[in-house]
PDB file of N, CA and C in Angstrom:
ATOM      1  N   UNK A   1     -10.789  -6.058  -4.183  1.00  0.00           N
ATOM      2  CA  UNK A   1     -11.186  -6.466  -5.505  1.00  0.00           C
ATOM      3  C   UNK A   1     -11.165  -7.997  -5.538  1.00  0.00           C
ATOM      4  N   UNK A   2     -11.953  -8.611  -6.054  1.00  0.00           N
ATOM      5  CA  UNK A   2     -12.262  -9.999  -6.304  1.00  0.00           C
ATOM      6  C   UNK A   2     -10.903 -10.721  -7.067  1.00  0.00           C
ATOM      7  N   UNK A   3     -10.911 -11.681  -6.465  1.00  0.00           N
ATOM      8  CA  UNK A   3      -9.375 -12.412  -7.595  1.00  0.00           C
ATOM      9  C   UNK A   3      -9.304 -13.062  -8.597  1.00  0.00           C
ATOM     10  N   UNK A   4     -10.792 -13.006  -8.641  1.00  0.00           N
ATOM     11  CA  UNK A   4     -11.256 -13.491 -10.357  1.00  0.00           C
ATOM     12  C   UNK A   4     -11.042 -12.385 -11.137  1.00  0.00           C
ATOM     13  N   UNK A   5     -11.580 -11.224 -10.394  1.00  0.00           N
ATOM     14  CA  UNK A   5     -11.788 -10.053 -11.808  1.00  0.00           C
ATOM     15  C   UNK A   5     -10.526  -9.588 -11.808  1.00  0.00           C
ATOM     16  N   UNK A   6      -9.188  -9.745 -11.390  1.00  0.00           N
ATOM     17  CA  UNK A   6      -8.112  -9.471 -11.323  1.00  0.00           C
ATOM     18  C   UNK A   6      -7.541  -9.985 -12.049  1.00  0.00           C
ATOM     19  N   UNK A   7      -7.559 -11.835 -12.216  1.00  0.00           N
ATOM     20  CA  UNK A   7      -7.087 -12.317 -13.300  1.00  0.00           C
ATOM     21  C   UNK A   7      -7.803 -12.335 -14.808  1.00  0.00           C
ATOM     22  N   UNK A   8      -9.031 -11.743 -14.335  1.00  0.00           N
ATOM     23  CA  UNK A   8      -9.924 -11.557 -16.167  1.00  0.00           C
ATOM     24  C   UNK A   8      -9.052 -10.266 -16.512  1.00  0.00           C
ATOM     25  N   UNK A   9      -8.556  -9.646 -15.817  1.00  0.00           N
ATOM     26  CA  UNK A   9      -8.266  -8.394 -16.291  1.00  0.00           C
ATOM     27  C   UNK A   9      -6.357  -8.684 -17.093  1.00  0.00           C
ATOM     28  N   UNK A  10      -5.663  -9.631 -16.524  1.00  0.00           N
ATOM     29  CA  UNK A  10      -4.620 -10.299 -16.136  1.00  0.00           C
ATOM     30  C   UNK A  10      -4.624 -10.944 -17.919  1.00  0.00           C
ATOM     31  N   UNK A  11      -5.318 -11.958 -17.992  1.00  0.00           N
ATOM     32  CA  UNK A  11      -5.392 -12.589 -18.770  1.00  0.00           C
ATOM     33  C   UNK A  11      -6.072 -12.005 -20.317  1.00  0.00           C
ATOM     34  N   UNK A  12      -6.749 -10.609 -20.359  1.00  0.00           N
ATOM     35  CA  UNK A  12      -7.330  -9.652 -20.734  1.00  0.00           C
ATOM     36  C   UNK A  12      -6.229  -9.403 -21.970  1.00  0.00           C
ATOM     37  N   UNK A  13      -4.645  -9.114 -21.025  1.00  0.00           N
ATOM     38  CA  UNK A  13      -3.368  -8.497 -22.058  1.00  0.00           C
ATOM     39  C   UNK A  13      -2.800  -9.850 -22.733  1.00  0.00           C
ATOM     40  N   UNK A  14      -2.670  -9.328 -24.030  1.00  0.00           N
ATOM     41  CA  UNK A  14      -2.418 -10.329 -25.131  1.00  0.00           C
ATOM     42  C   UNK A  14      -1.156 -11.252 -24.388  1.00  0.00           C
ATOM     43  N   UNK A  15      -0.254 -10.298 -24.003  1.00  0.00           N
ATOM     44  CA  UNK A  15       0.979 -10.831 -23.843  1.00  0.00           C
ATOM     45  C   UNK A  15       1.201 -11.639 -22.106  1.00  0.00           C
ATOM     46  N   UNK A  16       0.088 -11.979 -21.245  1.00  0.00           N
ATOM     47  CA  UNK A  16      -0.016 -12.464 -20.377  1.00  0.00           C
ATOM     48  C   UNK A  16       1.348 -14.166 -19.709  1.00  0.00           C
ATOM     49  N   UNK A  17       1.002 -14.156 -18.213  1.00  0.00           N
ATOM     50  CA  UNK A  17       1.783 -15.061 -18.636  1.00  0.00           C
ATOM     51  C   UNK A  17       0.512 -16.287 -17.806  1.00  0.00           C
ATOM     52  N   UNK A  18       0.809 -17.475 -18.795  1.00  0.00           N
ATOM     53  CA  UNK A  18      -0.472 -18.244 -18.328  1.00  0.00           C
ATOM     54  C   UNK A  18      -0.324 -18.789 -17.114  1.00  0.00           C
ATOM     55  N   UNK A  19      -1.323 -19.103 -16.510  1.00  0.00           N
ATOM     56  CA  UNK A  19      -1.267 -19.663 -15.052  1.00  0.00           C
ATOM     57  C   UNK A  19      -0.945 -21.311 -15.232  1.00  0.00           C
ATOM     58  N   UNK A  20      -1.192 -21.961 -15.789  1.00  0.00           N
ATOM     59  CA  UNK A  20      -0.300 -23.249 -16.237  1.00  0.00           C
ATOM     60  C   UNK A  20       0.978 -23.219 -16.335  1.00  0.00           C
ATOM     61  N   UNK A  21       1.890 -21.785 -16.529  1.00  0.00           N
ATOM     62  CA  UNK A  21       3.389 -21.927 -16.796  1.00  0.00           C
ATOM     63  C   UNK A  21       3.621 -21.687 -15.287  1.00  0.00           C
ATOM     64  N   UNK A  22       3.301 -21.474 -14.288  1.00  0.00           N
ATOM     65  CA  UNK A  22       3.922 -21.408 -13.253  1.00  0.00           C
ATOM     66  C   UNK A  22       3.503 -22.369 -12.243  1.00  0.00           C
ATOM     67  N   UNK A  23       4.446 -22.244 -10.911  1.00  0.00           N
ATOM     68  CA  UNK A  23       3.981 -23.252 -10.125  1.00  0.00           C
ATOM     69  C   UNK A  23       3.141 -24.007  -9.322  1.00  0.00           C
ATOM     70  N   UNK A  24       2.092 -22.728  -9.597  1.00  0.00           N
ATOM     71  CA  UNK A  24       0.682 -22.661  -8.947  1.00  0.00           C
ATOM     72  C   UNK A  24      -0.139 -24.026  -9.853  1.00  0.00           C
ATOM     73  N   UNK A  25      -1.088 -24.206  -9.071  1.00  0.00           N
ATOM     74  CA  UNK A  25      -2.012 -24.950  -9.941  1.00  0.00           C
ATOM     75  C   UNK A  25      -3.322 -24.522 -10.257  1.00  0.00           C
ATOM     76  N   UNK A  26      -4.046 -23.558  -8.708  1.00  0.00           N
ATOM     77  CA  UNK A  26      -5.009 -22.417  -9.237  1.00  0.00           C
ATOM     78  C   UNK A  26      -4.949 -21.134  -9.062  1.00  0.00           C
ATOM     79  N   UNK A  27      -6.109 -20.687  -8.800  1.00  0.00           N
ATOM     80  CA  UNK A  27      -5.952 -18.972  -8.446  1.00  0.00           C
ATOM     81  C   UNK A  27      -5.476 -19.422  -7.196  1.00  0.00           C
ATOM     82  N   UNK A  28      -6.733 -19.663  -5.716  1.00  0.00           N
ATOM     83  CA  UNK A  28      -6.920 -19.870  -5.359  1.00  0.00           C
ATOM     84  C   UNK A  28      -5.377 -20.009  -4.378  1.00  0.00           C
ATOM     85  N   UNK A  29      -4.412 -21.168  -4.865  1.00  0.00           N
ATOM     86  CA  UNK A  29      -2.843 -21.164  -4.400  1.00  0.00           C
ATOM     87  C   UNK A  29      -2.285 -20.315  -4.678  1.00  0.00           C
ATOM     88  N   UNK A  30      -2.700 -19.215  -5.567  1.00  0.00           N
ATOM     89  CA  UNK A  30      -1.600 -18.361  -6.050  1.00  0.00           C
ATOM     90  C   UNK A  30      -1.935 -17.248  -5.037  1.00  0.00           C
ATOM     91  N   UNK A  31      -3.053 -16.896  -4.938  1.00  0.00           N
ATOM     92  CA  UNK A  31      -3.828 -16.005  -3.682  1.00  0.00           C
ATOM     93  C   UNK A  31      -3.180 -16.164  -2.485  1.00  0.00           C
ATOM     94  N   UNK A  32      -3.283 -17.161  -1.936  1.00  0.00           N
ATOM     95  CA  UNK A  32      -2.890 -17.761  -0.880  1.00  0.00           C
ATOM     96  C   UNK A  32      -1.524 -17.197  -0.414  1.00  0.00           C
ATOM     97  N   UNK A  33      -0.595 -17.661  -1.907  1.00  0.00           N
ATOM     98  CA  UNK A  33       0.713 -17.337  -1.760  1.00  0.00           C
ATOM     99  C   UNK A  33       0.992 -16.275  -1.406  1.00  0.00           C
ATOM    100  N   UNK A  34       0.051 -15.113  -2.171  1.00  0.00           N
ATOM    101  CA  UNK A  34       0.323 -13.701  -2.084  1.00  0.00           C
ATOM    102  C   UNK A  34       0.205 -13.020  -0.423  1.00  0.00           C
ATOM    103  N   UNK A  35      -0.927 -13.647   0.003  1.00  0.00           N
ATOM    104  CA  UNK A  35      -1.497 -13.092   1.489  1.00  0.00           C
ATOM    105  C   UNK A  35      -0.022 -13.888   2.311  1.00  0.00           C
ATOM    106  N   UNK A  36       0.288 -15.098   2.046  1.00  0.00           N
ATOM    107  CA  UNK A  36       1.158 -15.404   3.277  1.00  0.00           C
ATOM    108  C   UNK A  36       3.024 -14.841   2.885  1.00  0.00           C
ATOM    109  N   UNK A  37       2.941 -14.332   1.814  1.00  0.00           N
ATOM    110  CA  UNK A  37       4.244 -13.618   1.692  1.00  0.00           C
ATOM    111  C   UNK A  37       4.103 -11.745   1.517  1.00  0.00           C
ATOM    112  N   UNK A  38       3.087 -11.455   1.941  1.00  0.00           N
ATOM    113  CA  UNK A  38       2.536 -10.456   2.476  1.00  0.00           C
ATOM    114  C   UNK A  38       3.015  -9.355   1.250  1.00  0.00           C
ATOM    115  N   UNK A  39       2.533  -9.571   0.313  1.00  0.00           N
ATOM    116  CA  UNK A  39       2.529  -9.085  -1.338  1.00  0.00           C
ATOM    117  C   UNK A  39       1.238  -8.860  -1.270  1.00  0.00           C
ATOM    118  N   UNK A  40       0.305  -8.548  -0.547  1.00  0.00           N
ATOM    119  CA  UNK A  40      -0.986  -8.615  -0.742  1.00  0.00           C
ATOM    120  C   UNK A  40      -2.155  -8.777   0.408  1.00  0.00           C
ATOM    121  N   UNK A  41      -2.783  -7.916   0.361  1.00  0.00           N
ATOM    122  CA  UNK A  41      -3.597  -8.677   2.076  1.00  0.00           C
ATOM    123  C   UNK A  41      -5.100  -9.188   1.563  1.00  0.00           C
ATOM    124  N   UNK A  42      -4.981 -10.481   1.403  1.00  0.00           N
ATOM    125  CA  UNK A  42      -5.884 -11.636   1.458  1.00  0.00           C
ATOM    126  C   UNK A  42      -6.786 -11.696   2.088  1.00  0.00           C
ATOM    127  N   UNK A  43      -8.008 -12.076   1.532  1.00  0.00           N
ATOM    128  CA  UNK A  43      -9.596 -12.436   2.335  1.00  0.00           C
ATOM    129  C   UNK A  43     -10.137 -13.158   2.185  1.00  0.00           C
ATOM    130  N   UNK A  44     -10.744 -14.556   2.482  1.00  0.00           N
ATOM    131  CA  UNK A  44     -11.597 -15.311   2.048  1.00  0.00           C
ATOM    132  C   UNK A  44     -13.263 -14.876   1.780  1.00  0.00           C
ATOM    133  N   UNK A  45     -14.000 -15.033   1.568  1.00  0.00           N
ATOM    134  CA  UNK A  45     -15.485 -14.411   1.682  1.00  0.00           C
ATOM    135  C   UNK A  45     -16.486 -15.683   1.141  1.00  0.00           C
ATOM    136  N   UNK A  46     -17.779 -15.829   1.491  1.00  0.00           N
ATOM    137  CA  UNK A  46     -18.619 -15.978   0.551  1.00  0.00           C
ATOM    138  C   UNK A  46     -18.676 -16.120  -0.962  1.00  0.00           C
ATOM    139  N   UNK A  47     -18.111 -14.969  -1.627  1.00  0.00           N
ATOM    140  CA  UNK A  47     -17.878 -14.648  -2.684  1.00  0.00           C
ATOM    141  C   UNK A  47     -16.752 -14.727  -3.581  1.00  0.00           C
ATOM    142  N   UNK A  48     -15.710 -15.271  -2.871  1.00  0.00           N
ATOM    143  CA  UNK A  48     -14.825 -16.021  -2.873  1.00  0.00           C
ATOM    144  C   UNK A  48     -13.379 -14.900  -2.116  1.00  0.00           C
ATOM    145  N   UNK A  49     -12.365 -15.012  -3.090  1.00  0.00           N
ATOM    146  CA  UNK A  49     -10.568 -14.415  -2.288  1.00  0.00           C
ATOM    147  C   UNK A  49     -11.201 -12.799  -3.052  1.00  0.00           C
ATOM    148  N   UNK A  50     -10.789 -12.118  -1.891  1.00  0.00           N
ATOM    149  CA  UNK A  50     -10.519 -10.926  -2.526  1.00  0.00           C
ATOM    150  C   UNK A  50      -8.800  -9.974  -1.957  1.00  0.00           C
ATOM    151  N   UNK A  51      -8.641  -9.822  -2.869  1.00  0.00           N
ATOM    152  CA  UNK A  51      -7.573  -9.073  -3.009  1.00  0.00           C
ATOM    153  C   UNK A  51      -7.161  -7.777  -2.840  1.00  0.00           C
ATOM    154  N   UNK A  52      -6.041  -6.886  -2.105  1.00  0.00           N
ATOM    155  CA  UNK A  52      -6.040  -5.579  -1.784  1.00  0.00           C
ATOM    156  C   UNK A  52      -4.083  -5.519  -2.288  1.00  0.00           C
ATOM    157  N   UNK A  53      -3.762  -4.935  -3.419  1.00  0.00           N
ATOM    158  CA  UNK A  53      -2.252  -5.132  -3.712  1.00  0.00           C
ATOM    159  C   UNK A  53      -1.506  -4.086  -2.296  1.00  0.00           C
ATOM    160  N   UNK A  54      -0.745  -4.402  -1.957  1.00  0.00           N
ATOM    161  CA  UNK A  54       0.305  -3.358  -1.051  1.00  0.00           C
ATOM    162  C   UNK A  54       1.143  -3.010  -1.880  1.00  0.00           C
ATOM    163  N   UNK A  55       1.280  -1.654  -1.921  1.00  0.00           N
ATOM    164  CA  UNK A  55       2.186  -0.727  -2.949  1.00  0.00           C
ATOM    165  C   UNK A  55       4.112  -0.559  -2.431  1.00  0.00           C
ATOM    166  N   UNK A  56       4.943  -1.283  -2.108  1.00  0.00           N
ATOM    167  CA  UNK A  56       5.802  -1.139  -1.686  1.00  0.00           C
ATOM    168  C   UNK A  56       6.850  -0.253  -2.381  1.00  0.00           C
ATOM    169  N   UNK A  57       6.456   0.695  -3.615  1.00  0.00           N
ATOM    170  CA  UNK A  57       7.130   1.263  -4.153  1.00  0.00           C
ATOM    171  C   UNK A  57       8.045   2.392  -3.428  1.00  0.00           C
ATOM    172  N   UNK A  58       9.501   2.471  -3.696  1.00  0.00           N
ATOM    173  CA  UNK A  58      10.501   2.899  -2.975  1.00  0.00           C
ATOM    174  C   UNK A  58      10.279   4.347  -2.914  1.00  0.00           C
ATOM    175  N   UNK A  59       9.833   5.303  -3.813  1.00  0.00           N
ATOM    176  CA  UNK A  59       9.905   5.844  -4.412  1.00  0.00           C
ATOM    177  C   UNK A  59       8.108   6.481  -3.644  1.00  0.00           C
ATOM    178  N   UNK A  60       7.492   5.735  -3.833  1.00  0.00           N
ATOM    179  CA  UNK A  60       5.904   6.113  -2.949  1.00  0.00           C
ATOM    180  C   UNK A  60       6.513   5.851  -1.318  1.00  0.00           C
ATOM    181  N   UNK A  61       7.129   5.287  -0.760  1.00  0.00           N
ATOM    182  CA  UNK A  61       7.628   5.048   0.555  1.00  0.00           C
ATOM    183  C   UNK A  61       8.454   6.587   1.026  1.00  0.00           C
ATOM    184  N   UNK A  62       9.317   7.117   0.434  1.00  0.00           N
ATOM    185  CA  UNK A  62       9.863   8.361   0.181  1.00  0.00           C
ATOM    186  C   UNK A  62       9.293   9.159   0.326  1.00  0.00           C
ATOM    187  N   UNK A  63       8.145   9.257  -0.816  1.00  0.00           N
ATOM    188  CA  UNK A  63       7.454  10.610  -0.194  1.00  0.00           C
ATOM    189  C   UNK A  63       6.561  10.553   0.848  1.00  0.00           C
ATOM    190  N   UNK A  64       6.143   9.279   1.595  1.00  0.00           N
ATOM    191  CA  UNK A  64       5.140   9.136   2.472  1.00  0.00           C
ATOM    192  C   UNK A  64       6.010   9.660   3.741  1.00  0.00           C
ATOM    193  N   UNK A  65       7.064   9.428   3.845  1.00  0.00           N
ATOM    194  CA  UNK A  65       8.028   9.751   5.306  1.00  0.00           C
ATOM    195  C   UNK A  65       8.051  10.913   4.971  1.00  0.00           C
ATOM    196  N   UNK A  66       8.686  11.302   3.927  1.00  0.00           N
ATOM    197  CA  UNK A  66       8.607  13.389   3.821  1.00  0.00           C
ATOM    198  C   UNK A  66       7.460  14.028   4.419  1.00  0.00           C
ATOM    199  N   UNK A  67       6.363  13.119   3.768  1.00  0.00           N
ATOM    200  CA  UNK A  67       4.695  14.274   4.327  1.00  0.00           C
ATOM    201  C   UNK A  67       4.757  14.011   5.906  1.00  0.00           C
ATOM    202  N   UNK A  68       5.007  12.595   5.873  1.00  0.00           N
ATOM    203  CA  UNK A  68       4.823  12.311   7.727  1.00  0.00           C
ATOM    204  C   UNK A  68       5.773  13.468   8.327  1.00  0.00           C
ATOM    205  N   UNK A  69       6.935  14.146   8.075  1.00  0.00           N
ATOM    206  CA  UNK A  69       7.354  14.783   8.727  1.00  0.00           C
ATOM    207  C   UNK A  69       7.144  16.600   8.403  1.00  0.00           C
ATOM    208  N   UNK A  70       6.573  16.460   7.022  1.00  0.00           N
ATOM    209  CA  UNK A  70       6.189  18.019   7.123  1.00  0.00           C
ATOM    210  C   UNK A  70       5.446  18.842   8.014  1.00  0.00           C
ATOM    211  N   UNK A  71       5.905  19.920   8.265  1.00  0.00           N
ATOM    212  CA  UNK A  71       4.698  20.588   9.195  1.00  0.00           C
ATOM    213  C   UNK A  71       4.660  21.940   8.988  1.00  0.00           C
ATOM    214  N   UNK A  72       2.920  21.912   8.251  1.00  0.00           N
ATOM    215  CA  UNK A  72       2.762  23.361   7.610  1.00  0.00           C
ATOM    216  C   UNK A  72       3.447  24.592   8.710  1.00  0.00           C
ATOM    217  N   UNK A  73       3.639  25.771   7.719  1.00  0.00           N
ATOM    218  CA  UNK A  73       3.768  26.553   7.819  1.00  0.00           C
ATOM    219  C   UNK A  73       3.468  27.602   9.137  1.00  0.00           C
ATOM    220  N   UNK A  74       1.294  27.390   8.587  1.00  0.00           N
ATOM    221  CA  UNK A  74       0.988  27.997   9.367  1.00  0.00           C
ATOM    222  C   UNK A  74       0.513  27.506  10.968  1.00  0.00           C
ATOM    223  N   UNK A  75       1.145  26.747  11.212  1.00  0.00           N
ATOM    224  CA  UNK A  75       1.483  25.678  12.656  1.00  0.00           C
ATOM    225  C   UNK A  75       2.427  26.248  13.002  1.00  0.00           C
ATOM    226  N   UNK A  76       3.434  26.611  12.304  1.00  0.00           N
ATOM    227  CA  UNK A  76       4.693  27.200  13.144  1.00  0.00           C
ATOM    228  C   UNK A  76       4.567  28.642  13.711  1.00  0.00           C
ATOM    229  N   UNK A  77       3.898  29.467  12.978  1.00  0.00           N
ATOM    230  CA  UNK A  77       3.511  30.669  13.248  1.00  0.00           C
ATOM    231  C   UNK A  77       2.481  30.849  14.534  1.00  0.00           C
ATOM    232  N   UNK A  78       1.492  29.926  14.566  1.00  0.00           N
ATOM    233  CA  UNK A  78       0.438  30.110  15.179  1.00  0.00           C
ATOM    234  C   UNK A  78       0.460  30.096  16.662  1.00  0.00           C
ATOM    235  N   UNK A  79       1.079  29.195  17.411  1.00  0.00           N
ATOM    236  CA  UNK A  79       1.493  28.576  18.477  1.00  0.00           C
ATOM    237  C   UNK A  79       2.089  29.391  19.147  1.00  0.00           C
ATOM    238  N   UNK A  80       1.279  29.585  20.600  1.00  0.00           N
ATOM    239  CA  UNK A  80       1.852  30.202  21.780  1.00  0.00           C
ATOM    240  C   UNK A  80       3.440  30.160  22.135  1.00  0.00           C
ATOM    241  N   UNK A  81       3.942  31.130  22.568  1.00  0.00           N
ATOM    242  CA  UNK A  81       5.509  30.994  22.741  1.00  0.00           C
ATOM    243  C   UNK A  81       6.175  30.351  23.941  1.00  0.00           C
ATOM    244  N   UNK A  82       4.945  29.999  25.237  1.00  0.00           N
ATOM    245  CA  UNK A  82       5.146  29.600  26.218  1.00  0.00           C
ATOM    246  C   UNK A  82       5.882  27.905  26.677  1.00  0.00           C
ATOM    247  N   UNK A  83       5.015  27.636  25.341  1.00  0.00           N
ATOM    248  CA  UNK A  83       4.920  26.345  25.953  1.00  0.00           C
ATOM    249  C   UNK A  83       6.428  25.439  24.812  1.00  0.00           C
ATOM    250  N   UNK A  84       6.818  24.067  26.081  1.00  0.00           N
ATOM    251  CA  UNK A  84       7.732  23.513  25.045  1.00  0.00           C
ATOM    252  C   UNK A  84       7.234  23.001  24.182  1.00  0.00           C
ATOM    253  N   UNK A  85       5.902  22.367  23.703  1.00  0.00           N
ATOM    254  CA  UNK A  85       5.995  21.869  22.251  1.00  0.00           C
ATOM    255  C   UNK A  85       5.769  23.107  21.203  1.00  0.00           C
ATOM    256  N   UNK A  86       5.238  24.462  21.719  1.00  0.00           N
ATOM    257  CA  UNK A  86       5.957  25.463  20.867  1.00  0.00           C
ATOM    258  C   UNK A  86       7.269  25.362  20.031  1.00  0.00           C
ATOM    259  N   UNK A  87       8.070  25.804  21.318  1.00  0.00           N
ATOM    260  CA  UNK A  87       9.406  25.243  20.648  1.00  0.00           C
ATOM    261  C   UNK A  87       9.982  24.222  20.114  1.00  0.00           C
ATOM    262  N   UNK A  88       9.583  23.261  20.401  1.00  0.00           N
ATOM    263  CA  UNK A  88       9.953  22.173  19.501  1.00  0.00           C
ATOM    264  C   UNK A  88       9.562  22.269  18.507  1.00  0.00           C
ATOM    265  N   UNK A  89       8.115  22.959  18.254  1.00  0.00           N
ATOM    266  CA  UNK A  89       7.230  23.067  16.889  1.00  0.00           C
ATOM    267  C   UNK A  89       8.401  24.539  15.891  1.00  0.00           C
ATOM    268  N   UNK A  90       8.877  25.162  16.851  1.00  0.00           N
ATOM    269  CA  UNK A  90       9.732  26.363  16.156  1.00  0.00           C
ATOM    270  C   UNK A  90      11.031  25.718  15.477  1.00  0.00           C
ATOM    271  N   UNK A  91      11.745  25.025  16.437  1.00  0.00           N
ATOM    272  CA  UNK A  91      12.711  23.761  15.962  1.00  0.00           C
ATOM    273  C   UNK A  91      12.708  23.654  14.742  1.00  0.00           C
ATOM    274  N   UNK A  92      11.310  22.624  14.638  1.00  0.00           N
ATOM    275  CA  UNK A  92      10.849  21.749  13.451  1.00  0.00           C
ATOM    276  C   UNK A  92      10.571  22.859  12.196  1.00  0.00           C
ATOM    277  N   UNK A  93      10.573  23.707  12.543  1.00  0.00           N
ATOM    278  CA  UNK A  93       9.796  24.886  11.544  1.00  0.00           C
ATOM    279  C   UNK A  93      11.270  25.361  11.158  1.00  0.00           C
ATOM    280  N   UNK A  94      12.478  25.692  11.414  1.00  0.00           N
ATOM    281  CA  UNK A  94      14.038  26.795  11.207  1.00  0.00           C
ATOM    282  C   UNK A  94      14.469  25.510  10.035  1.00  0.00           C
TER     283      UNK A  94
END
């Protein structure tokens, strides 16, 4: 998303906080800031900074390791009995 239409959207809520009260002086530095403290992965373009937020929420991090380790059901059932990643897959399945 563009880092203009981010701050039209920004500046949009009544209760905003202005970009003059902080230490930045434009977007542009404030962008910057975001990509090199890795709050954000930064792009320059043609068209100018565009912006991608990284979601570090604790809580979205949680359930992403749960799914990474789920393993349906019908995976455990399916799988030849011969082999060891069978069993390991039976393991993972008890």
């Amino acid at each position: 998303m563009r880092a203009n239409t981010v701050y039209q959207e920004v500046v949009a809520d009544r209760h905003h906080i202005h970009m003059n009260s902080t230490i930045w002086s434009t977007l542009s530095n404030f962008v910057q800031y975001l990509g090199k403290t890795n709050k954000a992965v930064v792009d320059h373009t043609d068209k100018g900074w565009h912006v991608t937020y990284i979601n570090r929420d604790p809580e979205l991090l949680r359930r992403q390791e749960a799914m990474a380790q789920y393993v349906p059901y019908a995976e455990c059932i399916s799988n030849d009995a011969g082999s060891s990643y069978d069993n390991m897959m039976t393991a993972a399945c008890l």
